[in-house]
N, C-alpha and C. Protein backbone atom coordinates (compact mmCIF):
# COMPACT_ATOMS: atom_id res chain seq x y z
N UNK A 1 102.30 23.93 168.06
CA UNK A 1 101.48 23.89 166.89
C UNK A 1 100.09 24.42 167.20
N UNK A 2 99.47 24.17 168.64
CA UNK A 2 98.63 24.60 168.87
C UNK A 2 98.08 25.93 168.88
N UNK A 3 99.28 26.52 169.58
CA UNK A 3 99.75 27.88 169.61
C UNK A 3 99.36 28.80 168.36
N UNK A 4 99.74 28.13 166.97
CA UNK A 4 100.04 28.96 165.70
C UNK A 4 98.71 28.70 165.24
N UNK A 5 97.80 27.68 165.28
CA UNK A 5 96.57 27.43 165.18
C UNK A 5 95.98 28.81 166.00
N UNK A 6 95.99 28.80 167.24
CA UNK A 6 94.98 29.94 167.74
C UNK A 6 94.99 31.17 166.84
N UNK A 7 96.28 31.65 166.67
CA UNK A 7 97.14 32.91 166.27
C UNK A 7 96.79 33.04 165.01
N UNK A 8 96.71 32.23 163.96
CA UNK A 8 95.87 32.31 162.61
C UNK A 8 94.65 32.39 162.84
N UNK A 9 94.01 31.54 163.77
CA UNK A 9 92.60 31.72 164.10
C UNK A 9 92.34 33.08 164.50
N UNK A 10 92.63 33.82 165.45
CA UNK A 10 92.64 35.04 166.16
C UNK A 10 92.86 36.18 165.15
N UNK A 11 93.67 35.85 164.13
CA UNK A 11 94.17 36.23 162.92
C UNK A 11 93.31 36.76 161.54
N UNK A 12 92.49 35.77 161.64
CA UNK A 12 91.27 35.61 160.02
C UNK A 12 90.27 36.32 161.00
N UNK A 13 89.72 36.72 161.96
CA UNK A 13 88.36 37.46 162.04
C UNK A 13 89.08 38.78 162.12
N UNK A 14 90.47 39.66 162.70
CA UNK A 14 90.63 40.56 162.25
C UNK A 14 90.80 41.36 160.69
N UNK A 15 91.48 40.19 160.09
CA UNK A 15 91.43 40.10 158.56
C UNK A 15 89.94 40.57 158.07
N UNK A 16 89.01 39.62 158.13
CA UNK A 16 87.46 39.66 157.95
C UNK A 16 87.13 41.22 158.57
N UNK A 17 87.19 41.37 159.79
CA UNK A 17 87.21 42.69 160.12
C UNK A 17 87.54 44.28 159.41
N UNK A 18 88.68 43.96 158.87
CA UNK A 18 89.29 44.80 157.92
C UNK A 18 89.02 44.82 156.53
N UNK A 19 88.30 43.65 155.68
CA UNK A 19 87.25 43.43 155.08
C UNK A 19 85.87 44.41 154.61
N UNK A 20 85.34 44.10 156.17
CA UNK A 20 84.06 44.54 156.13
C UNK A 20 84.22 46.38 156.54
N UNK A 21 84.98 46.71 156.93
CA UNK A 21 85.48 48.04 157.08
C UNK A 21 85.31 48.26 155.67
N UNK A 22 86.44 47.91 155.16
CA UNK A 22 86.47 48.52 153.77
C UNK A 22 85.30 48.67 153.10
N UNK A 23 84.27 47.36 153.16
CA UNK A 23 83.52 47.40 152.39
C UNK A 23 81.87 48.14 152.45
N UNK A 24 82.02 48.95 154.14
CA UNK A 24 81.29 49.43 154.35
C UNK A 24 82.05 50.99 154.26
N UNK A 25 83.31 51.08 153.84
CA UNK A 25 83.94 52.20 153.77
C UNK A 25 83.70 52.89 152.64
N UNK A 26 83.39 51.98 150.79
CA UNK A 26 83.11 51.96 149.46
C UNK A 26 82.10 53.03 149.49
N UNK A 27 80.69 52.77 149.98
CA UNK A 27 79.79 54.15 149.75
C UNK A 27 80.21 54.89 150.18
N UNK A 28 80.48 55.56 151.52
CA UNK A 28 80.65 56.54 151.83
C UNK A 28 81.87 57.34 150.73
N UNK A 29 82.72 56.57 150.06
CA UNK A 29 84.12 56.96 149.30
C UNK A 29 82.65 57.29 147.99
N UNK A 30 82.25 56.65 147.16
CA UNK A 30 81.24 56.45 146.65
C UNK A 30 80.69 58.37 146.54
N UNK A 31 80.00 58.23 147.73
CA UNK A 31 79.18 59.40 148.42
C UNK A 31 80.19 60.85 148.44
N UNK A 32 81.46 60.72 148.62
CA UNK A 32 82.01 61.87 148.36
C UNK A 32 82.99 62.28 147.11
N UNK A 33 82.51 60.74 146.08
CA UNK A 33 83.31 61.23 144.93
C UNK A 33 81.74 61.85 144.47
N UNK A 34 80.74 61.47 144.43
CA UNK A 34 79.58 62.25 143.75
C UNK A 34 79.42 63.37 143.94
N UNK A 35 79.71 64.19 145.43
CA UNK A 35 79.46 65.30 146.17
C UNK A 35 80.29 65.84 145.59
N UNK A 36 81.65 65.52 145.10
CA UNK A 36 82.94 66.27 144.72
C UNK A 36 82.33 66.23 142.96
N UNK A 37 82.14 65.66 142.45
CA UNK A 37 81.59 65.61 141.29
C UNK A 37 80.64 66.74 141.35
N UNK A 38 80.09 66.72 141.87
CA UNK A 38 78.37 67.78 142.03
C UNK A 38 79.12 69.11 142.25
N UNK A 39 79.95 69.76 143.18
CA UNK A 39 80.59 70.41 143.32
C UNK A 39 81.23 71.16 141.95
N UNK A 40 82.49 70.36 141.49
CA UNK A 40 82.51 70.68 140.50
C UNK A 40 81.65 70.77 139.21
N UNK A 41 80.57 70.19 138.93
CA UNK A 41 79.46 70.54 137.77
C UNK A 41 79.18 71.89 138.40
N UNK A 42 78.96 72.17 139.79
CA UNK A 42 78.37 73.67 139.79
C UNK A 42 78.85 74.33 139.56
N UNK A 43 80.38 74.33 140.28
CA UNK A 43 81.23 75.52 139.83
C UNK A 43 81.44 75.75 138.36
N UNK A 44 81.19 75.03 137.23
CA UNK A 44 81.30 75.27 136.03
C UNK A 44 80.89 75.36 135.43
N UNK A 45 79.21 75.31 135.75
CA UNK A 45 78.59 75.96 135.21
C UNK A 45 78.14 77.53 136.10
N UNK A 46 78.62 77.57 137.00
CA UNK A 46 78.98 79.04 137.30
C UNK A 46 79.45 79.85 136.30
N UNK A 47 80.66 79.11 135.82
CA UNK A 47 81.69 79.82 135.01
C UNK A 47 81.37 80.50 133.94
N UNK A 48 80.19 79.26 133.32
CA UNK A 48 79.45 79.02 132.11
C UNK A 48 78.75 80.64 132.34
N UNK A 49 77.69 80.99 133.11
CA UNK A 49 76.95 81.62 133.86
C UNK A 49 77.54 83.08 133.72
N UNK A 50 79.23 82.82 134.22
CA UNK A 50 79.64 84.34 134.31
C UNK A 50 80.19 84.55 132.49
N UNK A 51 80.76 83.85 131.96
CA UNK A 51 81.19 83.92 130.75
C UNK A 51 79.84 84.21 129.37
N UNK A 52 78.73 83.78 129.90
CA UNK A 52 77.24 84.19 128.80
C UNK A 52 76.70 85.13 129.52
N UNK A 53 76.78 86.02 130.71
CA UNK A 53 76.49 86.78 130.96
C UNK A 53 77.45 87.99 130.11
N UNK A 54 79.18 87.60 130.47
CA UNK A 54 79.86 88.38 130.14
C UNK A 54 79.77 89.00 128.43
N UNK A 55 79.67 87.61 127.92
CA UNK A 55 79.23 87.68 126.53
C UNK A 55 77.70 88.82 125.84
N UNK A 56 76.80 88.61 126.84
CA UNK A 56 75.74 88.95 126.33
C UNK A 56 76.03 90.95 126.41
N UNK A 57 76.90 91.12 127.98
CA UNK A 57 76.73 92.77 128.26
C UNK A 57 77.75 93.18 126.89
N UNK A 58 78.61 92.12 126.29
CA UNK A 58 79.44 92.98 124.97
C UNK A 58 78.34 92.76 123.96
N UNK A 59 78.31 92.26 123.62
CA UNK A 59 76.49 92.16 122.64
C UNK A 59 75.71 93.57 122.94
N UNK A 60 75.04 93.50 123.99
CA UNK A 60 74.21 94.74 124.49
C UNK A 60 74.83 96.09 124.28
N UNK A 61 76.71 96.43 124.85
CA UNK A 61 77.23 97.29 124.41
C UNK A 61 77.35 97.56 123.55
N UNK A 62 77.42 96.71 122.15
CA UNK A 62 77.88 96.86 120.77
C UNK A 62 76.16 97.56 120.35
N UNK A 63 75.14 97.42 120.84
CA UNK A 63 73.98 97.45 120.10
C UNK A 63 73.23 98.69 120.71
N UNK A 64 74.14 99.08 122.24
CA UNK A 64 73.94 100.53 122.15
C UNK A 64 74.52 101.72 121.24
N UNK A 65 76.00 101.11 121.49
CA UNK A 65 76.76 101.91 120.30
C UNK A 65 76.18 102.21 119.28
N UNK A 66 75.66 101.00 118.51
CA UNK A 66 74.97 101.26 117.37
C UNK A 66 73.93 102.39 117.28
N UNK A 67 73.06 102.04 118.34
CA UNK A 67 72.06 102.87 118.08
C UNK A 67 72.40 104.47 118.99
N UNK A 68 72.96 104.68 119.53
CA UNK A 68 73.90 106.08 119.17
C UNK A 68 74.46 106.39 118.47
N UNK A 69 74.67 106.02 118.14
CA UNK A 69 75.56 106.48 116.53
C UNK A 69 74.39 106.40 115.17
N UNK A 70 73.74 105.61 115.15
CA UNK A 70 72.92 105.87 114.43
C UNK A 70 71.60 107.48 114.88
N UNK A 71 71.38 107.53 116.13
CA UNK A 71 70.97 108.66 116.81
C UNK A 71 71.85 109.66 116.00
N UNK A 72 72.93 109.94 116.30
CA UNK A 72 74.11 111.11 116.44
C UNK A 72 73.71 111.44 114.85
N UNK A 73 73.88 110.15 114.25
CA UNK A 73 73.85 110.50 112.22
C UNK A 73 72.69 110.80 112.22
N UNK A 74 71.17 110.47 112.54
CA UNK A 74 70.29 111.26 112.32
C UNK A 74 69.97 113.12 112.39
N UNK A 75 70.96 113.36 113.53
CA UNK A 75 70.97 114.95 114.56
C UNK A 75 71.62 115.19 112.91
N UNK A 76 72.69 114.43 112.69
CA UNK A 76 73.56 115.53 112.08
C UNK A 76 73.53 115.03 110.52
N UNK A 77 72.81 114.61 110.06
CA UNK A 77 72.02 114.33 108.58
C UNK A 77 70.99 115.18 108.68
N UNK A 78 70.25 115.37 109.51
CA UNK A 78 69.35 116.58 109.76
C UNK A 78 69.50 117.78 109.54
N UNK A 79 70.73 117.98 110.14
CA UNK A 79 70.80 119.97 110.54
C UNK A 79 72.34 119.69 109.06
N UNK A 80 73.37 119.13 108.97
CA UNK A 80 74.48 119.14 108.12
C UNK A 80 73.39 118.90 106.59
N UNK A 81 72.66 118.12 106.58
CA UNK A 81 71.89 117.89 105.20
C UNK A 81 70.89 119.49 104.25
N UNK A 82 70.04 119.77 105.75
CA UNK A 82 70.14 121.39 105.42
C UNK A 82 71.14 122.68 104.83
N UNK A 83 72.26 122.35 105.68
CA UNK A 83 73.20 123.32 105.51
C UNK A 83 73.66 123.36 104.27
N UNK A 84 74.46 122.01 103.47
CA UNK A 84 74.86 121.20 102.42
C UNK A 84 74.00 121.67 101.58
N UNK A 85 72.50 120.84 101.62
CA UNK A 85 71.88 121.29 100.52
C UNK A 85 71.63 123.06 99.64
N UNK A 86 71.59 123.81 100.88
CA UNK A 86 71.41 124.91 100.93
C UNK A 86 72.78 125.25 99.68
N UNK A 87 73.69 125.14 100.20
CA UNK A 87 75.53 125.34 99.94
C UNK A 87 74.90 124.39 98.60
N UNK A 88 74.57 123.40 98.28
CA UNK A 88 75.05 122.89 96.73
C UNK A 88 73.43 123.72 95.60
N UNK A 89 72.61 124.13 96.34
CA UNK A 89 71.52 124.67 95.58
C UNK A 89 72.17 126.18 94.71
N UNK A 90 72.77 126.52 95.80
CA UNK A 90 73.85 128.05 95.56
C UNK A 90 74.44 127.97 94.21
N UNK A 91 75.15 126.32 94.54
CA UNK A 91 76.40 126.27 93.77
C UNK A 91 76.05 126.02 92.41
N UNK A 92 74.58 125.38 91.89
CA UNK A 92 73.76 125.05 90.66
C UNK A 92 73.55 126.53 89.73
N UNK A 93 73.62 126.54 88.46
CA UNK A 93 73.18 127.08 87.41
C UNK A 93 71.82 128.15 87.96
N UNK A 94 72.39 129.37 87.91
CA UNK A 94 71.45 130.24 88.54
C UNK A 94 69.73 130.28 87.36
N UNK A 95 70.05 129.34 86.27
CA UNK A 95 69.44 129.44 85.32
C UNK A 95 68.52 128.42 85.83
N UNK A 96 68.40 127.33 86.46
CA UNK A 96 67.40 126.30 86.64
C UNK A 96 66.57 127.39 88.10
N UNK A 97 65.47 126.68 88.27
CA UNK A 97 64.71 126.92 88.85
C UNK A 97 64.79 126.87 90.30
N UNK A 98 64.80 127.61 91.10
CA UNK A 98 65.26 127.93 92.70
C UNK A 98 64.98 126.51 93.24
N UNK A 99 63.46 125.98 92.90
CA UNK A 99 63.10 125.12 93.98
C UNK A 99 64.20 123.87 93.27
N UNK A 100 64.11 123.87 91.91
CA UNK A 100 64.73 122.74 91.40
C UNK A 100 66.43 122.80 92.07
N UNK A 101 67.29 123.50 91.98
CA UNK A 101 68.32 123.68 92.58
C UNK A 101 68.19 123.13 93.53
N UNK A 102 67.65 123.87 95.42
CA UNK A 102 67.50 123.56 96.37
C UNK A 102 67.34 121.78 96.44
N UNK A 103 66.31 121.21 95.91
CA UNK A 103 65.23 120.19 95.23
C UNK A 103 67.24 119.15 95.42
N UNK A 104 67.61 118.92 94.06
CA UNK A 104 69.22 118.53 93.89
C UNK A 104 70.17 118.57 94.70
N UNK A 105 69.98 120.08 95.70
CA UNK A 105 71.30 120.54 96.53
C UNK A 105 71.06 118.85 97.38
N UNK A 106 69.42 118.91 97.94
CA UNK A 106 68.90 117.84 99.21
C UNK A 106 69.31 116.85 98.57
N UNK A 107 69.03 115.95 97.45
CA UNK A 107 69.23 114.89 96.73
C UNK A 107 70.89 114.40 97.14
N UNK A 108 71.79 115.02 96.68
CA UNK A 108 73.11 114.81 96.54
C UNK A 108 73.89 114.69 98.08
N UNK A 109 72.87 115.79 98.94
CA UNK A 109 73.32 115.41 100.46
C UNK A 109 72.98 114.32 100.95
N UNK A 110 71.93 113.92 100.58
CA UNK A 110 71.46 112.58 101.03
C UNK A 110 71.82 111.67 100.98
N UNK A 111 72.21 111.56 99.26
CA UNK A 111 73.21 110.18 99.07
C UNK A 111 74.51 110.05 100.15
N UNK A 112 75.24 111.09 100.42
CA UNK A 112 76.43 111.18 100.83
C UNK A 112 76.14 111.16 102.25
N UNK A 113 75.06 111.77 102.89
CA UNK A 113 74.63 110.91 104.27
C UNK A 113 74.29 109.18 104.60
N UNK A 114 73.56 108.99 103.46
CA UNK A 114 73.43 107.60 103.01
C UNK A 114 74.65 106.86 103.61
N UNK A 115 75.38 106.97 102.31
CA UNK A 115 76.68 106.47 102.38
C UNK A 115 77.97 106.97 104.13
N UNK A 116 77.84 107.72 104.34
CA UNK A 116 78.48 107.61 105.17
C UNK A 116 77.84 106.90 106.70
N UNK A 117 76.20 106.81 106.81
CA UNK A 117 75.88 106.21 107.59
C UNK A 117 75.76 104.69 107.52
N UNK A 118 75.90 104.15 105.97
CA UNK A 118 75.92 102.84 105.88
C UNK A 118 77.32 101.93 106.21
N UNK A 119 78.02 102.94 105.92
CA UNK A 119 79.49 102.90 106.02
C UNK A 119 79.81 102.55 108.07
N UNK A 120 79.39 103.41 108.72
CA UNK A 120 79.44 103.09 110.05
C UNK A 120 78.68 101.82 110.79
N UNK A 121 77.28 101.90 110.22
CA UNK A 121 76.38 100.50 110.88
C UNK A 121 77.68 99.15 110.14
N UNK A 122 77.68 98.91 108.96
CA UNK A 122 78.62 98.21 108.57
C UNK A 122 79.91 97.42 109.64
N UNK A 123 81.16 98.35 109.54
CA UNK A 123 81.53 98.47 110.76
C UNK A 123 81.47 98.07 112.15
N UNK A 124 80.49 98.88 112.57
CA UNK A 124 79.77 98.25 113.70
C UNK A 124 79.31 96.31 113.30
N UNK A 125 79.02 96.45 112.89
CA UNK A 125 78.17 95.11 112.22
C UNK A 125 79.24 93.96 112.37
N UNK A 126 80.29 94.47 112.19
CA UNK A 126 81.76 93.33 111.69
C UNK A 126 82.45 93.24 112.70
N UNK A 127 82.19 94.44 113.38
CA UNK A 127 83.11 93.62 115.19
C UNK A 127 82.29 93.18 115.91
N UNK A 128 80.67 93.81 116.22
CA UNK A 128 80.17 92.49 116.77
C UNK A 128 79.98 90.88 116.07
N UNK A 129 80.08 91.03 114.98
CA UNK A 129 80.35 89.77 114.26
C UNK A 129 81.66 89.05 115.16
N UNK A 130 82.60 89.67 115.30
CA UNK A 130 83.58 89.14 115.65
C UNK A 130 84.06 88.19 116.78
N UNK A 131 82.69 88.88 117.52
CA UNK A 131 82.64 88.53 119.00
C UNK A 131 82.43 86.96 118.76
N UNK A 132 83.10 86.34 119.90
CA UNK A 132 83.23 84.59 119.35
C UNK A 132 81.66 84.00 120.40
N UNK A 133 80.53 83.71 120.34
CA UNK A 133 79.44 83.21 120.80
C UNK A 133 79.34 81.74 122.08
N UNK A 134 80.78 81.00 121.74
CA UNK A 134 81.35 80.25 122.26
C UNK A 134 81.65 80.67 123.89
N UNK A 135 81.52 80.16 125.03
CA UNK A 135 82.44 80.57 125.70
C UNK A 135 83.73 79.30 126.09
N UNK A 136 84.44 80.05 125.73
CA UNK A 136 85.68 79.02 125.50
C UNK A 136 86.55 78.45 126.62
N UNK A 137 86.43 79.47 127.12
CA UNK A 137 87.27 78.85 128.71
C UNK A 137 86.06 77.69 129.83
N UNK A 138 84.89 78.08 129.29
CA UNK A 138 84.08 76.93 129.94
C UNK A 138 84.06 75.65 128.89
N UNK A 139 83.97 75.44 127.75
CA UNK A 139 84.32 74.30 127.16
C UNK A 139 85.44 73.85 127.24
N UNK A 140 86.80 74.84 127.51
CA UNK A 140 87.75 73.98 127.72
C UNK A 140 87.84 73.08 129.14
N UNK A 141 87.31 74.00 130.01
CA UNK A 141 87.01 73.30 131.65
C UNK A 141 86.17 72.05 131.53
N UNK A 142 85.63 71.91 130.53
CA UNK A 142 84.20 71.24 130.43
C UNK A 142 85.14 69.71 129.73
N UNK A 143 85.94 70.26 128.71
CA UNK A 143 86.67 69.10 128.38
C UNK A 143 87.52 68.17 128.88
N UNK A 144 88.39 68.85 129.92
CA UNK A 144 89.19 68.48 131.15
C UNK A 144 88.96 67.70 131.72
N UNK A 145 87.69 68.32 132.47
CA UNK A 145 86.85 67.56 133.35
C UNK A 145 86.38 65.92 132.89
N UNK A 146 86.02 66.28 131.53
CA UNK A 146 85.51 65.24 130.71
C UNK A 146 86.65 63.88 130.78
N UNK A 147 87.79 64.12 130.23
CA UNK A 147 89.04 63.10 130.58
C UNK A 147 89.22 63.00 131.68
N UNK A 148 89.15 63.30 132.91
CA UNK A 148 89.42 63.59 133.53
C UNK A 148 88.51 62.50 134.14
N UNK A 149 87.07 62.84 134.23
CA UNK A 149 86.11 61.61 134.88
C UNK A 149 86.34 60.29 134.04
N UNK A 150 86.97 60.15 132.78
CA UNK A 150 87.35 58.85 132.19
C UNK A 150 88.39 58.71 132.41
N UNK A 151 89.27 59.22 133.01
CA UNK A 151 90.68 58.59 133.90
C UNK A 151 89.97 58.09 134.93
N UNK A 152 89.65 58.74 135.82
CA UNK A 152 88.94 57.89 137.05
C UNK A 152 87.87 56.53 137.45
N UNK A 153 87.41 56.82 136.05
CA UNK A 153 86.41 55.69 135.97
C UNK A 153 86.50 54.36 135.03
């Protein structure tokens, strides 16, 4: 009996031992769920980072386009608006007055430059509209994550 006395005795300070392990084991576990936490916040907002960057150079592309193309319709509302007018002044009642003709030919080109350049910015206008402002694959990461730290915690 004595025997089983020591052996429980000898018994409870390894117990206690294994105890205080653990419980000096908690921060450090503690310390590398935060680090792993921290980790992942960076990497995702990396993501964030590459996806509003990515976003912004289609933005920027769409708004060069634009303004080449609006360039290009100026060159050629310029020199085609001349030509046109010239060609519809011809085509007027040799009876009205030269300048007045010419005067009409410009008028009527204009509108129809008008219109076909409003017609393109438009256009343009509605696919960068289209572009979604969101970046979506980082909110969905972002949501994951989100359940994800309320499973664990």
């Amino acid at each position: 009996m004595a025997e089983l006395e020591k052996r429980a005795a000898a018994a409870a300070p390894a117990r206690a031992g294994e105890a205080q392990a653990d419980i000096e084991g908690l921060p450090a576990l503690f310390g590398r769920l935060s680090d792993g936490v921290m980790t992942l916040l960076d990497t995702k907002l990396s993501l964030l980072k590459v996806e509003i960057k990515e976003d912004v150079n289609g933005y920027i592309s769409g708004a060069v386009k634009i303004l080449i193309g609006g360039i290009i319709a100026a060159v050629g509302f310029a020199i085609l608006n001349v030509a046109i007018a010239l060609f519809a002044g011809f085509l007027l009642p040799n009876s009205l007055d030269p300048f007045v003709r010419f005067a009409l030919g410009f008028v009527v080109t204009g509108v129809l430059y008008l219109i076909i350049g409003a017609v393109f910015i438009i256009t343009a206008k509605n696919r960068i509209a289209k572009q979604n402002i969101v970046p979506e694959r980082s909110v969905n990461e972002l949501r994951k994550d989100k359940e994800w730290l309320k499973k664990e915690l």
